[in-house]
Protein backbone atom coordinates (compact mmCIF):
# COMPACT_ATOMS: atom_id res chain seq x y z
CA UNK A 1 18.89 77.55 191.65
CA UNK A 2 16.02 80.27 191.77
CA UNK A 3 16.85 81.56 188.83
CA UNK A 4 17.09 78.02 186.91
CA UNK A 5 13.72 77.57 188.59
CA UNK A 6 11.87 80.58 187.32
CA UNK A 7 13.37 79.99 183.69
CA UNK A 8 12.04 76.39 183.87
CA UNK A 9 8.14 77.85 185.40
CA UNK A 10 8.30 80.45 182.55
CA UNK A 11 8.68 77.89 179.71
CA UNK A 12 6.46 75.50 181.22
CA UNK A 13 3.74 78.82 181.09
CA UNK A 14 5.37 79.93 177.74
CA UNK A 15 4.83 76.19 176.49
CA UNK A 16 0.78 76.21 177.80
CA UNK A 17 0.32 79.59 176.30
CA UNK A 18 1.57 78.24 173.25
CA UNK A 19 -0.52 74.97 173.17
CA UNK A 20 -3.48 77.42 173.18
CA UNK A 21 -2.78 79.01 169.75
CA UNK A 22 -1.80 75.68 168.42
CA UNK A 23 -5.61 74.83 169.56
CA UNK A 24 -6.59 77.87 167.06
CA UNK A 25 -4.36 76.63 164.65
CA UNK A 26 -6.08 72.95 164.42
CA UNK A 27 -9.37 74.64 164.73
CA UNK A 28 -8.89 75.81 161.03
CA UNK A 29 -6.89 72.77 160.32
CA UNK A 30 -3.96 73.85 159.81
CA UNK A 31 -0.34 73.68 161.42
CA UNK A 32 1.37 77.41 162.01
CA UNK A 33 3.79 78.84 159.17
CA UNK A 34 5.32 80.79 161.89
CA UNK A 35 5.44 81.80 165.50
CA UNK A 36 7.27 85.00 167.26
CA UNK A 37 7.30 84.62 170.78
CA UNK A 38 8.34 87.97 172.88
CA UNK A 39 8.71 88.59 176.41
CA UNK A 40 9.32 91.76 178.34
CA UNK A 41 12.36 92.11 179.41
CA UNK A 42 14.32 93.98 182.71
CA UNK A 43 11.90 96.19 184.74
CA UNK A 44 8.70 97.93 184.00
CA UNK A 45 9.00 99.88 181.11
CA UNK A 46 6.36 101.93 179.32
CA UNK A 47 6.04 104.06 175.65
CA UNK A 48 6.12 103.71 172.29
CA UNK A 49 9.44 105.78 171.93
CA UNK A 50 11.87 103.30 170.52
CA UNK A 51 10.73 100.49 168.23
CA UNK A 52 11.47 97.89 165.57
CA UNK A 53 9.16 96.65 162.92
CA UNK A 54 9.31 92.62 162.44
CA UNK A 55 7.77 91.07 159.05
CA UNK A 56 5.03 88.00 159.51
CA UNK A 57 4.30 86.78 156.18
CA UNK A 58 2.31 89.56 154.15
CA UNK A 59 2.64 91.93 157.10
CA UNK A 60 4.80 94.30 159.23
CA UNK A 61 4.58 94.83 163.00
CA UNK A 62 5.57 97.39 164.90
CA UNK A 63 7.32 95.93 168.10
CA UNK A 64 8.51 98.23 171.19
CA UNK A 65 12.30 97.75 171.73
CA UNK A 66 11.56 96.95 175.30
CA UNK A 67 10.20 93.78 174.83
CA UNK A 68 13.07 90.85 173.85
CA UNK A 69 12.75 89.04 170.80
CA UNK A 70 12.21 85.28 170.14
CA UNK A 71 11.93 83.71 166.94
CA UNK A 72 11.04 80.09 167.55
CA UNK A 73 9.15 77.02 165.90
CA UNK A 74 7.62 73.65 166.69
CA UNK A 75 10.89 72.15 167.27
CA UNK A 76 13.08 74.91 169.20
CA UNK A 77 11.90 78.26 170.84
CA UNK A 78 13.39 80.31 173.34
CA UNK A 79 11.32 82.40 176.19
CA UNK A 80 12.35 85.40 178.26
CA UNK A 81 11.06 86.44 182.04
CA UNK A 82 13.10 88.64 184.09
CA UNK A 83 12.59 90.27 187.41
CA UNK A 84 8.88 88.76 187.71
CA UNK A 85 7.36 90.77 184.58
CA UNK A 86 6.03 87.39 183.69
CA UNK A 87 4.65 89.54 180.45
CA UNK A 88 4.48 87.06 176.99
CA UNK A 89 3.65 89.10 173.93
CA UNK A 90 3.10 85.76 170.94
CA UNK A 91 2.27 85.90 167.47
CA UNK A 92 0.89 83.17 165.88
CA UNK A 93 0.50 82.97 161.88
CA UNK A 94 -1.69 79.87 159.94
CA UNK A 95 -3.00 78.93 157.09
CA UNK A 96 -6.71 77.60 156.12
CA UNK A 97 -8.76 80.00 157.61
CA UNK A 98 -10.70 79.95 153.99
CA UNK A 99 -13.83 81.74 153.72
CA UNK A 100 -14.11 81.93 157.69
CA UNK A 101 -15.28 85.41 158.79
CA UNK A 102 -15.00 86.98 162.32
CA UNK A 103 -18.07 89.23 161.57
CA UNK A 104 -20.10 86.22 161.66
CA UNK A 105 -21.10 85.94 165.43
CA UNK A 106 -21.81 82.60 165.41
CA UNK A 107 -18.17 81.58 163.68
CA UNK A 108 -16.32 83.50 165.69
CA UNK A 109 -18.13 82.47 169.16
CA UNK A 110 -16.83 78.89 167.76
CA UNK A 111 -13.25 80.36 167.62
CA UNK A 112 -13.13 82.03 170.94
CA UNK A 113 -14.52 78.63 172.31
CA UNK A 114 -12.02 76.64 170.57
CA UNK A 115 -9.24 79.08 172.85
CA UNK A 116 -11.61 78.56 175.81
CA UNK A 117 -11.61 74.18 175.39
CA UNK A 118 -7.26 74.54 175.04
CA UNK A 119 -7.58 76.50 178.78
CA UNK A 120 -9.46 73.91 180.11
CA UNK A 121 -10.57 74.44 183.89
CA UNK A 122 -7.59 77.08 184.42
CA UNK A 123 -9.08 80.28 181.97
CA UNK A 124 -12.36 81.87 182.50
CA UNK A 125 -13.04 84.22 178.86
CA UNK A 126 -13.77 87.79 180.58
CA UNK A 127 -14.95 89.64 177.14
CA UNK A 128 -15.40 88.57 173.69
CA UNK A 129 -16.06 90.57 171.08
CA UNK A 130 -15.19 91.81 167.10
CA UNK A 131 -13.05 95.11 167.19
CA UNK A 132 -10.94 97.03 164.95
CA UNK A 133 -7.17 98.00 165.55
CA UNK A 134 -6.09 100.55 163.18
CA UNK A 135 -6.19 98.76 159.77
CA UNK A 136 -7.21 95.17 160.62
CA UNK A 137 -10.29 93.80 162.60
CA UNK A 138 -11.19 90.78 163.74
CA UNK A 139 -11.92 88.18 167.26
CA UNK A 140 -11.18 89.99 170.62
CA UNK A 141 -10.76 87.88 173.66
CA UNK A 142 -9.73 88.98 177.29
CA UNK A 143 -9.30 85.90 179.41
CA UNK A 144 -7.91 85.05 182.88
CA UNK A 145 -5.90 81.88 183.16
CA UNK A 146 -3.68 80.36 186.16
CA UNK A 147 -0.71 78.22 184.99
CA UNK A 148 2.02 76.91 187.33
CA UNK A 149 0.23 79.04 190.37
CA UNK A 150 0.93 81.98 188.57
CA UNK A 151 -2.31 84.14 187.50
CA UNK A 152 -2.17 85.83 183.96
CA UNK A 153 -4.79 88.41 182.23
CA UNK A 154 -4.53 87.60 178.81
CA UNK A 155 -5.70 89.54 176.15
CA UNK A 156 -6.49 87.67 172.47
CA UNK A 157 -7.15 89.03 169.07
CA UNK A 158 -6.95 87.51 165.68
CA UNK A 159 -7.57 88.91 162.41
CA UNK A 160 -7.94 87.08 158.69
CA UNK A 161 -6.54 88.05 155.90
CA UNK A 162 -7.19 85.65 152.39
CA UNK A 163 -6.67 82.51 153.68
CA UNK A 164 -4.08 83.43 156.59
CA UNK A 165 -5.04 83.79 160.43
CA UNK A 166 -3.07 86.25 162.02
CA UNK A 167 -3.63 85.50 165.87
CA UNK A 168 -1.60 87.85 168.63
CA UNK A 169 -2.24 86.88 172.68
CA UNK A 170 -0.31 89.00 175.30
CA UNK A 171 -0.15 87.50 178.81
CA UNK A 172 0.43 89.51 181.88
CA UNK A 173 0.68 89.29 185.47
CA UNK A 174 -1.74 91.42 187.49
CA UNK A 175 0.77 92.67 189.86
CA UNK A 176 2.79 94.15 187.35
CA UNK A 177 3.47 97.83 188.25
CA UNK A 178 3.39 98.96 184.20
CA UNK A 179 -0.19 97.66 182.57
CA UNK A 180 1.36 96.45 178.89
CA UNK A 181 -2.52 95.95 177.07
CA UNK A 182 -2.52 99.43 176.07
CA UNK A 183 1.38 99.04 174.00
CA UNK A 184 -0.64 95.58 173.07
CA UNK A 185 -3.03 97.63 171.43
CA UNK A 186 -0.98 100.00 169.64
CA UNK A 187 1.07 96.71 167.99
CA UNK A 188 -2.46 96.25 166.52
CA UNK A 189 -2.79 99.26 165.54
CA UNK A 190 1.08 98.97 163.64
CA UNK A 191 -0.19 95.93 161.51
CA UNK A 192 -0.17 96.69 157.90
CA UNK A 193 0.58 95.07 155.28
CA UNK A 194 4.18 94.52 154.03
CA UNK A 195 3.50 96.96 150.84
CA UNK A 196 1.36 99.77 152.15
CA UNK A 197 4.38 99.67 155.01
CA UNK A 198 6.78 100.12 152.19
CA UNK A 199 4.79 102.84 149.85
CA UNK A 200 4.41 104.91 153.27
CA UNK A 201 8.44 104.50 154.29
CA UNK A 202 8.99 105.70 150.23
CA UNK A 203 6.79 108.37 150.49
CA UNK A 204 8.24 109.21 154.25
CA UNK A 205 11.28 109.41 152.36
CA UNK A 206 10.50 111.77 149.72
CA UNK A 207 8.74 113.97 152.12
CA UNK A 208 9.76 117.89 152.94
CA UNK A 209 10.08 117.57 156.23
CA UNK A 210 10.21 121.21 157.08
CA UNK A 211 6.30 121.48 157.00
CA UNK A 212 5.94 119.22 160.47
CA UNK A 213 9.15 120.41 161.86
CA UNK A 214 6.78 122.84 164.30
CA UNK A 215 5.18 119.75 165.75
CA UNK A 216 6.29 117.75 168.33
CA UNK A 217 6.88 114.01 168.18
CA UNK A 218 3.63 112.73 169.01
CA UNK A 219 2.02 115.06 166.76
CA UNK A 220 4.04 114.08 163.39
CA UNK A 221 3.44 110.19 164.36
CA UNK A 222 -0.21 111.32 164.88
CA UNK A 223 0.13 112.90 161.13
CA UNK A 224 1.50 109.74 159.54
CA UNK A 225 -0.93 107.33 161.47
CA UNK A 226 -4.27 109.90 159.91
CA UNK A 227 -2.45 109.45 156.39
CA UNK A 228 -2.33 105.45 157.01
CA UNK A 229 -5.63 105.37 158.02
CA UNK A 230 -7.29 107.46 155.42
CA UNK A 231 -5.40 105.40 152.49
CA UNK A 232 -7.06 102.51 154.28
CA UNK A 233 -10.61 103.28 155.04
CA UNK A 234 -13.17 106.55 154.98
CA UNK A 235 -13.07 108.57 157.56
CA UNK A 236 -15.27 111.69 158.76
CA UNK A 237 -12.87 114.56 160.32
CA UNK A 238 -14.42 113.80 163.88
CA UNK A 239 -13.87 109.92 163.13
CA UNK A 240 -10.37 110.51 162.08
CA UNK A 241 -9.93 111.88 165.36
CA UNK A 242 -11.64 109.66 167.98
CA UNK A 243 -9.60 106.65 166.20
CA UNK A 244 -6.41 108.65 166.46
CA UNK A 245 -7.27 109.55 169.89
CA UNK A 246 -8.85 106.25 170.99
CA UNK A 247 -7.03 103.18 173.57
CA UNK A 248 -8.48 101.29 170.49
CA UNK A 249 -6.84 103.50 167.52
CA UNK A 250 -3.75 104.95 168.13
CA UNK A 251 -3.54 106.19 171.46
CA UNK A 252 -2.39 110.04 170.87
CA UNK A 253 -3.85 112.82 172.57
CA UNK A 254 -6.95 114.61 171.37
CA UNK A 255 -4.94 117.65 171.27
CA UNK A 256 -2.24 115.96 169.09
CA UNK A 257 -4.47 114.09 167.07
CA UNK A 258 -7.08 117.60 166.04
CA UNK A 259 -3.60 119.20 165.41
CA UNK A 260 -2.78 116.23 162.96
CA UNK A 261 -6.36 115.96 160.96
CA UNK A 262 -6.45 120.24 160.24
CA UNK A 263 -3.08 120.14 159.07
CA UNK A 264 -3.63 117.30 157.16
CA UNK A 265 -6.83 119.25 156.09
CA UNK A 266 -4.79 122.16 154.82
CA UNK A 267 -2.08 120.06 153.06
CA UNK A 268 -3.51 117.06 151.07
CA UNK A 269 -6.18 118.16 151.24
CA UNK A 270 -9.12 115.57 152.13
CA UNK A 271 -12.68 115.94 150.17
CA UNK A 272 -14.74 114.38 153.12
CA UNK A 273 -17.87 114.14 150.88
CA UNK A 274 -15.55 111.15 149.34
CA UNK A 275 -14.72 109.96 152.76
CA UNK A 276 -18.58 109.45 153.57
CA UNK A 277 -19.00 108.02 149.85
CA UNK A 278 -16.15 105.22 151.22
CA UNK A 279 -17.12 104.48 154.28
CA UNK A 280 -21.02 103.90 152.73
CA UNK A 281 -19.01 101.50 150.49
CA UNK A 282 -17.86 99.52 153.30
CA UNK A 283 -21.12 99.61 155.30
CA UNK A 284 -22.89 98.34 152.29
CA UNK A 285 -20.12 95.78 151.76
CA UNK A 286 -21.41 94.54 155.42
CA UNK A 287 -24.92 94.64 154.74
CA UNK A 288 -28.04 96.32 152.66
CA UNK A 289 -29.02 99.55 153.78
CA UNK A 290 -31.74 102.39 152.61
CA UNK A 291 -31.32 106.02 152.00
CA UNK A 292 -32.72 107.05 155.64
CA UNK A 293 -30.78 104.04 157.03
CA UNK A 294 -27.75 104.60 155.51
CA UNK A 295 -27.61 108.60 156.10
CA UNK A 296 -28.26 107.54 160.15
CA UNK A 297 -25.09 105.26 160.41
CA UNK A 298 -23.22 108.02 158.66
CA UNK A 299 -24.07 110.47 160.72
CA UNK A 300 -24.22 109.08 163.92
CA UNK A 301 -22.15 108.97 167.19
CA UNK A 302 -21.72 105.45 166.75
CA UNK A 303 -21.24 105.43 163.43
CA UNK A 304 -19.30 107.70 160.47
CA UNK A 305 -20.07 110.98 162.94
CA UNK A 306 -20.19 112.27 159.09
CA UNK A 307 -22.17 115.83 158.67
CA UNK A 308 -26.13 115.21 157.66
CA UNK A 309 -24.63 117.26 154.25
CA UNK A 310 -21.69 114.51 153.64
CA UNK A 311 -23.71 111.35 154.52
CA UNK A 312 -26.71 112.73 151.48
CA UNK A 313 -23.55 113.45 149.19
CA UNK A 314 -22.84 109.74 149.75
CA UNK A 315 -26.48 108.57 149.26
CA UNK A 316 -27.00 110.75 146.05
CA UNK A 317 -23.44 109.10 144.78
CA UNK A 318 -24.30 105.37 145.82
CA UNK A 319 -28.09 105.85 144.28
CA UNK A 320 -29.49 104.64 147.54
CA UNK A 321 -33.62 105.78 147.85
């Protein structure tokens, strides 16, 4: 009877988690195309080591093999909670997000308090913010919420792509012994879309893999993460590596990650003048900058941590006085 009982309290929690993301979904008027629902499975696991990539709509997803899979919709879902994980990983895709943007503060603070008015008096939002995971970006939301008795830290972030709302929650308990957010924020990181997922498998494929065979295994993911990354955005050599290194990025070791960027360096090679000429692109996508203005974002800590000499090469190239 215990166990009947927890598998009842877990889909009751599974069901209010899932009433929150429906909230998101009616917020941009819309029902979902399609849900994934995962839960943790067994004991306490950790790492990255084993995985298996799952398609949602136009993109793929890295998933860790520890976590059991649920594919489920409005009218039949499954949900998984042994030993007292109590750990939810859900992925919510929708439609009619339109020409919504998460960079907007104020339309964003409206989507973050659309999640907070589905919690009602049981969540309390912890941080809000807009962040970037590898190649997406978009609304991040860590949130405490108490459903059925049971206390969860939740952890939100949603990302738009065309007219599609891409929203991923992980729920936790607080007395788990293994802390999950960080493998929640290397899923982020995995997101890519369906082709550039293909193009890099193809060109995985055709590879000589001789050159990395010297490396170990977190240095040769750490090499195919920088080449994902640079096909994706600019990057200056030190940026390359503080997002390959970063809780945020990819999560590999400095170590592993310099190791990655200098081979990388001595193989494709990279021009980084062109990286600093990109990332201005994107920066003046965002907004209108000047010359001076423009060279300090580039160079900064905060910023493109591009050399003074790279971020005038970009200046020169964009015309910027």
């Amino acid at each position: 009877m215990e166990g009947k009982s927890m598998a009842q309290k877990d889909i009751r929690c599974f069901k209010r988690f899932l009433s929150i993301l429906l909230a998101l979904a009616v917020f941009f008027g819309c029902s979902a195309y399609m849900s994934t629902g995962v839960s943790a499975a067994g004991q306490d696991r950790a790492g990255f080591s084993k995985n298996s990539d799952i398609q949602m709509k136009d993109y793929s997803i890295s998933i860790p093999d520890y976590f059991e899979s649920d594919i489920y919709n409005s009218e039949e879902y499954r949900a998984y909670c042994k030993d007292d994980t109590f750990t939810m990983l859900i992925i919510d895709v929708f439609g009619g997000a339109g020409s919504f943007s998460f960079k907007d503060n104020d339309q964003r603070e409206l989507f973050i308090q659309s999640m907070l008015a589905a919690m009602g008096d049981d969540g309390k939002l912890a941080e809000s913010s807009y962040k970037t995971f590898g190649s997406v970006e978009g609304a991040y939301a860590v949130f405490d919420i108490t459903i059925e008795g049971q206390p969860f830290k939740g952890t939100m972030f949603a990302t738009i792509d065309g007219d599609t709302c891409y929203c991923f929650m992980l729920a936790e308990s607080p007395d788990n012994k293994y802390d999950y957010q960080p493998d929640f924020f290397k899923i982020l990181s995995s997101a890519q879309k369906a082709e550039a997922a293909a193009d890099d498998k193809d060109d995985a494929d055709t590879s000589d893999t001789d050159e990395t065979d010297a490396f170990d295994a977190d240095t040769k993911e750490a090499i195919e993460d920088a080449k994902k990354y640079l096909a994706l955005y600019g990057f200056s050599k030190q940026g390359l590596i503080v997002q390959l290194s970063s809780e945020f990025g990819s999560g590999h070791s400095v170590e592993n990650s310099t190791k990655a960027v200098e081979y990388l360096e001595e193989t494709m090679p990279i021009d980084w003048n062109e990286q600093a000429v990109k990332s201005a692109e994107t920066y003046q996508s965002v907004m209108d900058f000047s010359r001076d203005s423009m060279i300090e974002m580039l160079t900064s800590e905060y910023g493109g941590q591009y050399t003074k000499e790279q971020a005038e090469y970009a200046v020169d190239k964009l015309g910027l006085k």
